[in-house]
N, C-alpha and C. Protein backbone atom coordinates (compact mmCIF):
# COMPACT_ATOMS: atom_id res chain seq x y z
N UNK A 1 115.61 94.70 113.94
CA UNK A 1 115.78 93.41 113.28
C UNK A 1 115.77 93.64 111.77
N UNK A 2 116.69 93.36 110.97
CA UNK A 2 117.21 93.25 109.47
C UNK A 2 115.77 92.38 109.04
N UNK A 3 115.25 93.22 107.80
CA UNK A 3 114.17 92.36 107.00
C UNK A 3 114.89 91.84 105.75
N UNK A 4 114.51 91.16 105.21
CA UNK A 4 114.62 90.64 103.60
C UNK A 4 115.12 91.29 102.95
N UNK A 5 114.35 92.33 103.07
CA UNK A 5 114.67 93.63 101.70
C UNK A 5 115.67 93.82 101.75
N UNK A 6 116.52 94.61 103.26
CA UNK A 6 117.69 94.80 103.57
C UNK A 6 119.11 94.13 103.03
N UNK A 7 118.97 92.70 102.54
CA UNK A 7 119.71 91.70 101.75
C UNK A 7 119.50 91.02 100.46
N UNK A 8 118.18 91.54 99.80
CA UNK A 8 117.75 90.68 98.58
C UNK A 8 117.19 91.56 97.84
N UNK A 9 117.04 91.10 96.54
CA UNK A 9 115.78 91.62 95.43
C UNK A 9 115.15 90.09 95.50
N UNK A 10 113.60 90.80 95.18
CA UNK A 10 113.03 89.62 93.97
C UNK A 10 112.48 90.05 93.08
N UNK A 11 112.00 89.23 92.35
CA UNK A 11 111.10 89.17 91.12
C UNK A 11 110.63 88.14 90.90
N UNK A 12 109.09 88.15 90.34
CA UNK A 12 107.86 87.59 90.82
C UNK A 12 107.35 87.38 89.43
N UNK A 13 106.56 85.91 89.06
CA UNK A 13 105.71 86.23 88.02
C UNK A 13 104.64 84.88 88.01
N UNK A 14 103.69 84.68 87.32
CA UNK A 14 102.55 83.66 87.57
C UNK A 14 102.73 82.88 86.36
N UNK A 15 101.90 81.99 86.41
CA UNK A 15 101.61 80.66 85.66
C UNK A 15 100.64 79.91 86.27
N UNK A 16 99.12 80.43 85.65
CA UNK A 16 98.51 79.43 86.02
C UNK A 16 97.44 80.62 87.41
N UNK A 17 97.74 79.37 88.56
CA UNK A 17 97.24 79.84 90.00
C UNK A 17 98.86 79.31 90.90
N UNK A 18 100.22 79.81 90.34
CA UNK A 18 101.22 79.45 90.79
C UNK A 18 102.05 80.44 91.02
N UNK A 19 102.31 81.09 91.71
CA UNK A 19 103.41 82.79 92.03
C UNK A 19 104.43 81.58 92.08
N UNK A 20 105.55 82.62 91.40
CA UNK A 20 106.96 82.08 91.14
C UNK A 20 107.63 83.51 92.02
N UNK A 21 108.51 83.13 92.79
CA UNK A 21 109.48 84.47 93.00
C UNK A 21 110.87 83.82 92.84
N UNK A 22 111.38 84.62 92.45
CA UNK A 22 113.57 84.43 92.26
C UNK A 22 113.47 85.48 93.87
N UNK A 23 114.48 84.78 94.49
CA UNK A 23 114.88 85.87 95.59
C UNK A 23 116.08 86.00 95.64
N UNK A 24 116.87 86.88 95.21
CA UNK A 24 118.45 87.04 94.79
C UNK A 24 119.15 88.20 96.07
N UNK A 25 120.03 87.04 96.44
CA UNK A 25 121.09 87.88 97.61
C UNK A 25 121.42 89.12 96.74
N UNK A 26 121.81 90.20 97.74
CA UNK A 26 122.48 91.55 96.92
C UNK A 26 124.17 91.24 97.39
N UNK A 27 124.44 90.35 97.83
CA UNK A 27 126.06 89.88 97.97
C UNK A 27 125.90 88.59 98.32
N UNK A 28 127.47 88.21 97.81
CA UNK A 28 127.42 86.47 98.38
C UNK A 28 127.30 86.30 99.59
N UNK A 29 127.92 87.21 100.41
CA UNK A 29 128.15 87.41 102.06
C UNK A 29 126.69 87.31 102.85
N UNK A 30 125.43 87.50 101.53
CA UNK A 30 123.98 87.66 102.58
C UNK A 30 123.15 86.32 101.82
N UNK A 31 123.67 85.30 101.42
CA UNK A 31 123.57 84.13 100.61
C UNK A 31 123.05 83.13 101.78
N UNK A 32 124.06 82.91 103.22
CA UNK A 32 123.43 81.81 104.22
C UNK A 32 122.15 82.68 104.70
N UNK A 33 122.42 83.91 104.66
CA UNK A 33 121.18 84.49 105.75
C UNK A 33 120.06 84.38 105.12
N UNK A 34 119.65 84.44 103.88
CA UNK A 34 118.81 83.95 103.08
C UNK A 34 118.48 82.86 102.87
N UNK A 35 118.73 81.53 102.74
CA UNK A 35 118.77 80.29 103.08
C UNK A 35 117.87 80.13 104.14
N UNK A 36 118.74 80.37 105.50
CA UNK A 36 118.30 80.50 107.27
C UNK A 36 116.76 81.06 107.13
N UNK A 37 116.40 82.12 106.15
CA UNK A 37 115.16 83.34 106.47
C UNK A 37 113.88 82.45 105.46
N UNK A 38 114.61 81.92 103.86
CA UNK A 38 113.05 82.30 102.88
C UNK A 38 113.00 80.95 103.16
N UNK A 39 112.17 80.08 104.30
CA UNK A 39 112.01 78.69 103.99
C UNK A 39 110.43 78.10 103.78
N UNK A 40 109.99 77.41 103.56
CA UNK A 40 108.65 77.25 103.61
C UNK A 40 107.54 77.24 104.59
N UNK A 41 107.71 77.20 105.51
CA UNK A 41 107.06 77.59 106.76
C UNK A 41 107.11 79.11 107.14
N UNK A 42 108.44 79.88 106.85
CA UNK A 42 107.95 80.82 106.72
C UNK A 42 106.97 81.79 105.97
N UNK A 43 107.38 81.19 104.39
CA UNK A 43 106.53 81.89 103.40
C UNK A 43 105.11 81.88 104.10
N UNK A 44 104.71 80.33 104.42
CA UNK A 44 103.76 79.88 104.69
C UNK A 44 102.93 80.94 105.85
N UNK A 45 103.37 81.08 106.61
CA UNK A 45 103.15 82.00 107.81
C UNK A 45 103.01 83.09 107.20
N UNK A 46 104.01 83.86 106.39
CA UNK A 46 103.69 85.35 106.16
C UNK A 46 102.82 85.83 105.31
N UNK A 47 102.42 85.08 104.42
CA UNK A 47 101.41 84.64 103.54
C UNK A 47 100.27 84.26 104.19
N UNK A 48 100.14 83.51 104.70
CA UNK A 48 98.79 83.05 105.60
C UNK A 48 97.68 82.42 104.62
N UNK A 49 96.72 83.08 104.73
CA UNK A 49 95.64 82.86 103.89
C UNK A 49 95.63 83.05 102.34
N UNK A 50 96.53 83.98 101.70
CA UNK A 50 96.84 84.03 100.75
C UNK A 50 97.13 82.94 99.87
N UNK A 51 98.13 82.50 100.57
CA UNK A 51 98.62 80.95 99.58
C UNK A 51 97.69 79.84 100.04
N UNK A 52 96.60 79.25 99.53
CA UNK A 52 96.09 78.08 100.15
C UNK A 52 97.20 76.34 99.57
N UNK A 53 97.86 76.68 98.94
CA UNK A 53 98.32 75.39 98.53
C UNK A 53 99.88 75.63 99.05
N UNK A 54 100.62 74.43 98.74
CA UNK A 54 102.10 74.20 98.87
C UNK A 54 103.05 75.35 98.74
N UNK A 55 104.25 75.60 99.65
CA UNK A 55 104.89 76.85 99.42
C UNK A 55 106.25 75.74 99.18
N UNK A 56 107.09 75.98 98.32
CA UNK A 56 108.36 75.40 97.75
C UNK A 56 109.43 76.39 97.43
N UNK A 57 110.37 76.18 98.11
CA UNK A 57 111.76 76.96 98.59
C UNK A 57 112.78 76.12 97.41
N UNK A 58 113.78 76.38 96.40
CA UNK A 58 114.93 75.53 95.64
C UNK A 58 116.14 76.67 95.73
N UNK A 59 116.67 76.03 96.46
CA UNK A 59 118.08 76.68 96.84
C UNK A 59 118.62 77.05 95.11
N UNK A 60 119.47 78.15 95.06
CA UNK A 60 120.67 78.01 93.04
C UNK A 60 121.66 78.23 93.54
N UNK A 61 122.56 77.49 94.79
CA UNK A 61 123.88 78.08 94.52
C UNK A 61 124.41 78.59 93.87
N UNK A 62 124.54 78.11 92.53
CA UNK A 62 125.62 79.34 91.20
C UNK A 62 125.01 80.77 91.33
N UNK A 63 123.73 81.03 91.97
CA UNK A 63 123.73 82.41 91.26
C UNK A 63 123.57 83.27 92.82
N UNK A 64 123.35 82.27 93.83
CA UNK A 64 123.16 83.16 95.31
C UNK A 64 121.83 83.80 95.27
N UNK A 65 120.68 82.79 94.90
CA UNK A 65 119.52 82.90 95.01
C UNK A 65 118.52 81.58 95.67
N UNK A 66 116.97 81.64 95.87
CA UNK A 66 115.97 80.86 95.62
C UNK A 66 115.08 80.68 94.81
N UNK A 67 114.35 79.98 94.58
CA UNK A 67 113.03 80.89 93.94
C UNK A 67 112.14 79.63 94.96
N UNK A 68 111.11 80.35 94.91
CA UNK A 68 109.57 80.10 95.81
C UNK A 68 109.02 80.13 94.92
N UNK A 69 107.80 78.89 94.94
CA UNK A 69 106.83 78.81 93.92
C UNK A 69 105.72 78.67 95.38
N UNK A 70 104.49 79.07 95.46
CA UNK A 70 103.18 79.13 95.64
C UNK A 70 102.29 79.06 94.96
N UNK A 71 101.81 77.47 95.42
CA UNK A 71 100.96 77.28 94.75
C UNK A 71 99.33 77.50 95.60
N UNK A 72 98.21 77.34 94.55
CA UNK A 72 96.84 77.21 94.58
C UNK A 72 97.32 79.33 95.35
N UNK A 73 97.37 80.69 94.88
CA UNK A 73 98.20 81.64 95.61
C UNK A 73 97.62 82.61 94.63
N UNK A 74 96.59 82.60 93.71
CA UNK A 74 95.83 83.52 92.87
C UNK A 74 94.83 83.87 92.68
N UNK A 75 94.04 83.16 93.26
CA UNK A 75 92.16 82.71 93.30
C UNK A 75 91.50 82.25 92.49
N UNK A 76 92.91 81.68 91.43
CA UNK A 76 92.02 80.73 90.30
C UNK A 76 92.59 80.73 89.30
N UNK A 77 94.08 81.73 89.36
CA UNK A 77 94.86 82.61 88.03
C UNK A 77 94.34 84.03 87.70
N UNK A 78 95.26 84.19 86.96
CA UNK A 78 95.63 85.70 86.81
C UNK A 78 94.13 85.72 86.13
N UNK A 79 93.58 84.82 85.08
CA UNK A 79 92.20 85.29 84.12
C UNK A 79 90.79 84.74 85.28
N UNK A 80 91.15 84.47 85.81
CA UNK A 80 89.71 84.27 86.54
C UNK A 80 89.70 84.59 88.48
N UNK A 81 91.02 85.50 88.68
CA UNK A 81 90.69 85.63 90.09
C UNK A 81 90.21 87.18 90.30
N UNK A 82 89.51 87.83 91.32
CA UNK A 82 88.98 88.87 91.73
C UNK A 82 90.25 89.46 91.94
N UNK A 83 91.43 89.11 92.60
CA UNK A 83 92.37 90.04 93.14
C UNK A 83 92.67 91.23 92.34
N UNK A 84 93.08 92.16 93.53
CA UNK A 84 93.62 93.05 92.35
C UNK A 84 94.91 92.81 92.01
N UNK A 85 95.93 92.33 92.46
CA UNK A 85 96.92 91.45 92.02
C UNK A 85 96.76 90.36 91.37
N UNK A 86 96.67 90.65 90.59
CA UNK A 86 96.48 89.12 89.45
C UNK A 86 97.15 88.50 88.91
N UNK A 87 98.88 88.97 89.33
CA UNK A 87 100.04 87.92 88.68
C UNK A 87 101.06 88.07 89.52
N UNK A 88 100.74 88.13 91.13
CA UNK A 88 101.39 87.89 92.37
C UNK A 88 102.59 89.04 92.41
N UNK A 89 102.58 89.75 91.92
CA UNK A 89 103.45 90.84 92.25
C UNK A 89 103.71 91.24 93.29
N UNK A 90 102.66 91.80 94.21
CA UNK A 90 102.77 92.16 95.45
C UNK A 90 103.21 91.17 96.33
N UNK A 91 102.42 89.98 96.25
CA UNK A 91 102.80 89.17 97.15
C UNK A 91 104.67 88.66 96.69
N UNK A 92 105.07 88.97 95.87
CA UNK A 92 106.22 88.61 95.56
C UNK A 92 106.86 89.79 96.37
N UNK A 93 106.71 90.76 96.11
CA UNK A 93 107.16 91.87 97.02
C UNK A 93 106.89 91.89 98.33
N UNK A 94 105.70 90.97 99.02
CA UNK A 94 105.90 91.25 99.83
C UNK A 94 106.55 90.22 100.92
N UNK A 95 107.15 89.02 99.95
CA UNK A 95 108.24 88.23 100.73
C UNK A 95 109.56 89.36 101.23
N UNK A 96 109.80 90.61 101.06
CA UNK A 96 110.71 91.18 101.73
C UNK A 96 110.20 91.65 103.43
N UNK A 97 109.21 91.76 103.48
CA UNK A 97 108.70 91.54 104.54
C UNK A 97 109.10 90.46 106.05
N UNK A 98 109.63 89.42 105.38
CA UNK A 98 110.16 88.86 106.30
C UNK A 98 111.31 88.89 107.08
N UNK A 99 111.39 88.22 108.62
CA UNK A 99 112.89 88.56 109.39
C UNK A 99 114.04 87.84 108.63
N UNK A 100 115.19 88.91 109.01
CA UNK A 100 116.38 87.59 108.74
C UNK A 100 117.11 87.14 109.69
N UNK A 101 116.98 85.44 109.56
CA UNK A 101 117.37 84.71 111.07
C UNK A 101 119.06 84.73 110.76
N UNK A 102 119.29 85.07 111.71
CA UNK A 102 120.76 85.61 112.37
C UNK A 102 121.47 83.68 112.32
N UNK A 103 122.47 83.84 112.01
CA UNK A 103 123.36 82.99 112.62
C UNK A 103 123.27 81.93 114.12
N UNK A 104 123.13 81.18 113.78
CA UNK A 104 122.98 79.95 114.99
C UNK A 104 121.56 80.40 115.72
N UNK A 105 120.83 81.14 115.32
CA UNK A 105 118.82 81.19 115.44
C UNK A 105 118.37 80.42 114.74
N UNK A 106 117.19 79.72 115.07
CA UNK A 106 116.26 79.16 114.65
C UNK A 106 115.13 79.67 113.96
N UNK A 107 114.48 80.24 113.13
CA UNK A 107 113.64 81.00 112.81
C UNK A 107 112.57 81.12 113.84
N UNK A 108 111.80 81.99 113.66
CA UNK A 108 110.50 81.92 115.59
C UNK A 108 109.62 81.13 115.05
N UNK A 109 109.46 81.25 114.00
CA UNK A 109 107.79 80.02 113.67
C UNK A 109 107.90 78.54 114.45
N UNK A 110 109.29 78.49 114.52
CA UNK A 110 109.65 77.26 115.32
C UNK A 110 110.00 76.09 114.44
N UNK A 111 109.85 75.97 112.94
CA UNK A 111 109.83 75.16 111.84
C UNK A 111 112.34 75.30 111.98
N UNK A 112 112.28 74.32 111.88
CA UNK A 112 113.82 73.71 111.62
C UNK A 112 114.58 74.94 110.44
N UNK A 113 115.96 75.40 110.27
CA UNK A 113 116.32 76.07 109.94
C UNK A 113 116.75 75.03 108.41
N UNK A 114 116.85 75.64 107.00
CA UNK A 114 117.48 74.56 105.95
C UNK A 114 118.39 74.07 106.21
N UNK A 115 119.53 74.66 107.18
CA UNK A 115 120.42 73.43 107.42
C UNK A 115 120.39 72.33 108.01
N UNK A 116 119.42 72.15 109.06
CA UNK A 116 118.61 70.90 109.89
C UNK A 116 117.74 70.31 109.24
N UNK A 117 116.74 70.98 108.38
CA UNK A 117 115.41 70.32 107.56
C UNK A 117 116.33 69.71 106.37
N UNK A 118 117.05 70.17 105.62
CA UNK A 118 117.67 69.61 104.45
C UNK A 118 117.59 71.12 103.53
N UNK A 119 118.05 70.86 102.21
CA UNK A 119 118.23 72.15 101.18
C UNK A 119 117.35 72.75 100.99
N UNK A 120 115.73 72.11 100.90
CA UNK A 120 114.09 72.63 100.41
C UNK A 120 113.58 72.05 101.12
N UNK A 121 112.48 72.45 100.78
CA UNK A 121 111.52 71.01 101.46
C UNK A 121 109.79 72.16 100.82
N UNK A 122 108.58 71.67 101.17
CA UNK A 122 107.38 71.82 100.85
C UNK A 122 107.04 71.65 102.20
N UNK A 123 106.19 72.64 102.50
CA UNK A 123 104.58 73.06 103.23
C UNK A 123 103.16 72.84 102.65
N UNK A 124 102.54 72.32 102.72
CA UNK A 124 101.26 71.67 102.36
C UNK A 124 100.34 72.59 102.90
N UNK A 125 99.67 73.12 102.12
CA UNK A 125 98.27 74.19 102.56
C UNK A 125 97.63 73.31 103.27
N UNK A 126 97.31 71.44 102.43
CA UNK A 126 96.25 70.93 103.11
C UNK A 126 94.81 71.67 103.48
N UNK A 127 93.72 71.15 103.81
CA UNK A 127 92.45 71.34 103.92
C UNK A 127 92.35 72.37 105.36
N UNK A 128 92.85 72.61 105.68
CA UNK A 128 92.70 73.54 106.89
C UNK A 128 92.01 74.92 107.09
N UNK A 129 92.44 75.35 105.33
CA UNK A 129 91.60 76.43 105.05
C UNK A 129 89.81 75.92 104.80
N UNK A 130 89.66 75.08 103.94
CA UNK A 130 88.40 74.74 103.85
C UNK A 130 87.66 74.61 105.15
N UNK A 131 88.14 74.02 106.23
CA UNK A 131 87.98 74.12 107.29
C UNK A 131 87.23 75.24 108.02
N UNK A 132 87.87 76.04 108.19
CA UNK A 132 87.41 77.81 108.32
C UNK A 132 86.66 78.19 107.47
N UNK A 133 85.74 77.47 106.26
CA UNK A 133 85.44 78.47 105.52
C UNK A 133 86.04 79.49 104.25
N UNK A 134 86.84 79.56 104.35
CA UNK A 134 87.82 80.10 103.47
C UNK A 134 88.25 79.86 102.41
């Protein structure tokens, strides 16, 4: 199964307790499959505990990219979190990590593909983590 990497770069940078990633097709031709793959439920999932707040997907047609913002996704910001990542790098890197959903698939998380959900949309961390402890 084709990962992320296989079709994209990104680049990653913070503001705040907010990871920003650009996720840029490496051809126009891998532009829908990207769409289909970086959506917010996924981030959400592959991320897990990492991101406790909102994950936000914005399509750029002109350039055959996204960018993902994650929020509450630092432990407080780059100046006051323990991580050793302190300006989401890794975790920006490690959105290549994810599958890429093939043509007329549904992604497995089971969450609607962007062409059914609409262009973006937001995932809500919501209290679920507090919940657990976490």
């Amino acid at each position: 199964m084709p990962l992320l990497r296989d079709i994209a770069y990104v680049r990653s940078g913070d503001k705040g307790d907010v990871i920003s990633v650009g996720v840029i097709a490496k051809s126009p031709k891998d532009y829908p499959a990207l769409l289909r793959s970086v959506t917010p439920a996924a981030v959400k999932a592959l991320m897990g505990d990492w991101v406790k707040g909102e994950v936000e997907v914005h399509p750029m047609d002109n350039i055959e990219a996204v960018v993902v913002l994650m929020r509450n996704a630092l432990g407080g910001g780059a100046t006051r979190t323990l991580r050793l990542d302190q300006t989401g790098k890794a975790l920006g890197n490690g959105l290549l990590r994810l599958a890429v959903v093939e043509e007329g698939r549904e992604p497995s998380d089971g969450h609607p593909s962007p062409a059914r959900a609409g262009r973006h949309g937001i995932i809500d961390g919501g209290d679920r983590h507090a919940a657990r402890g976490i």
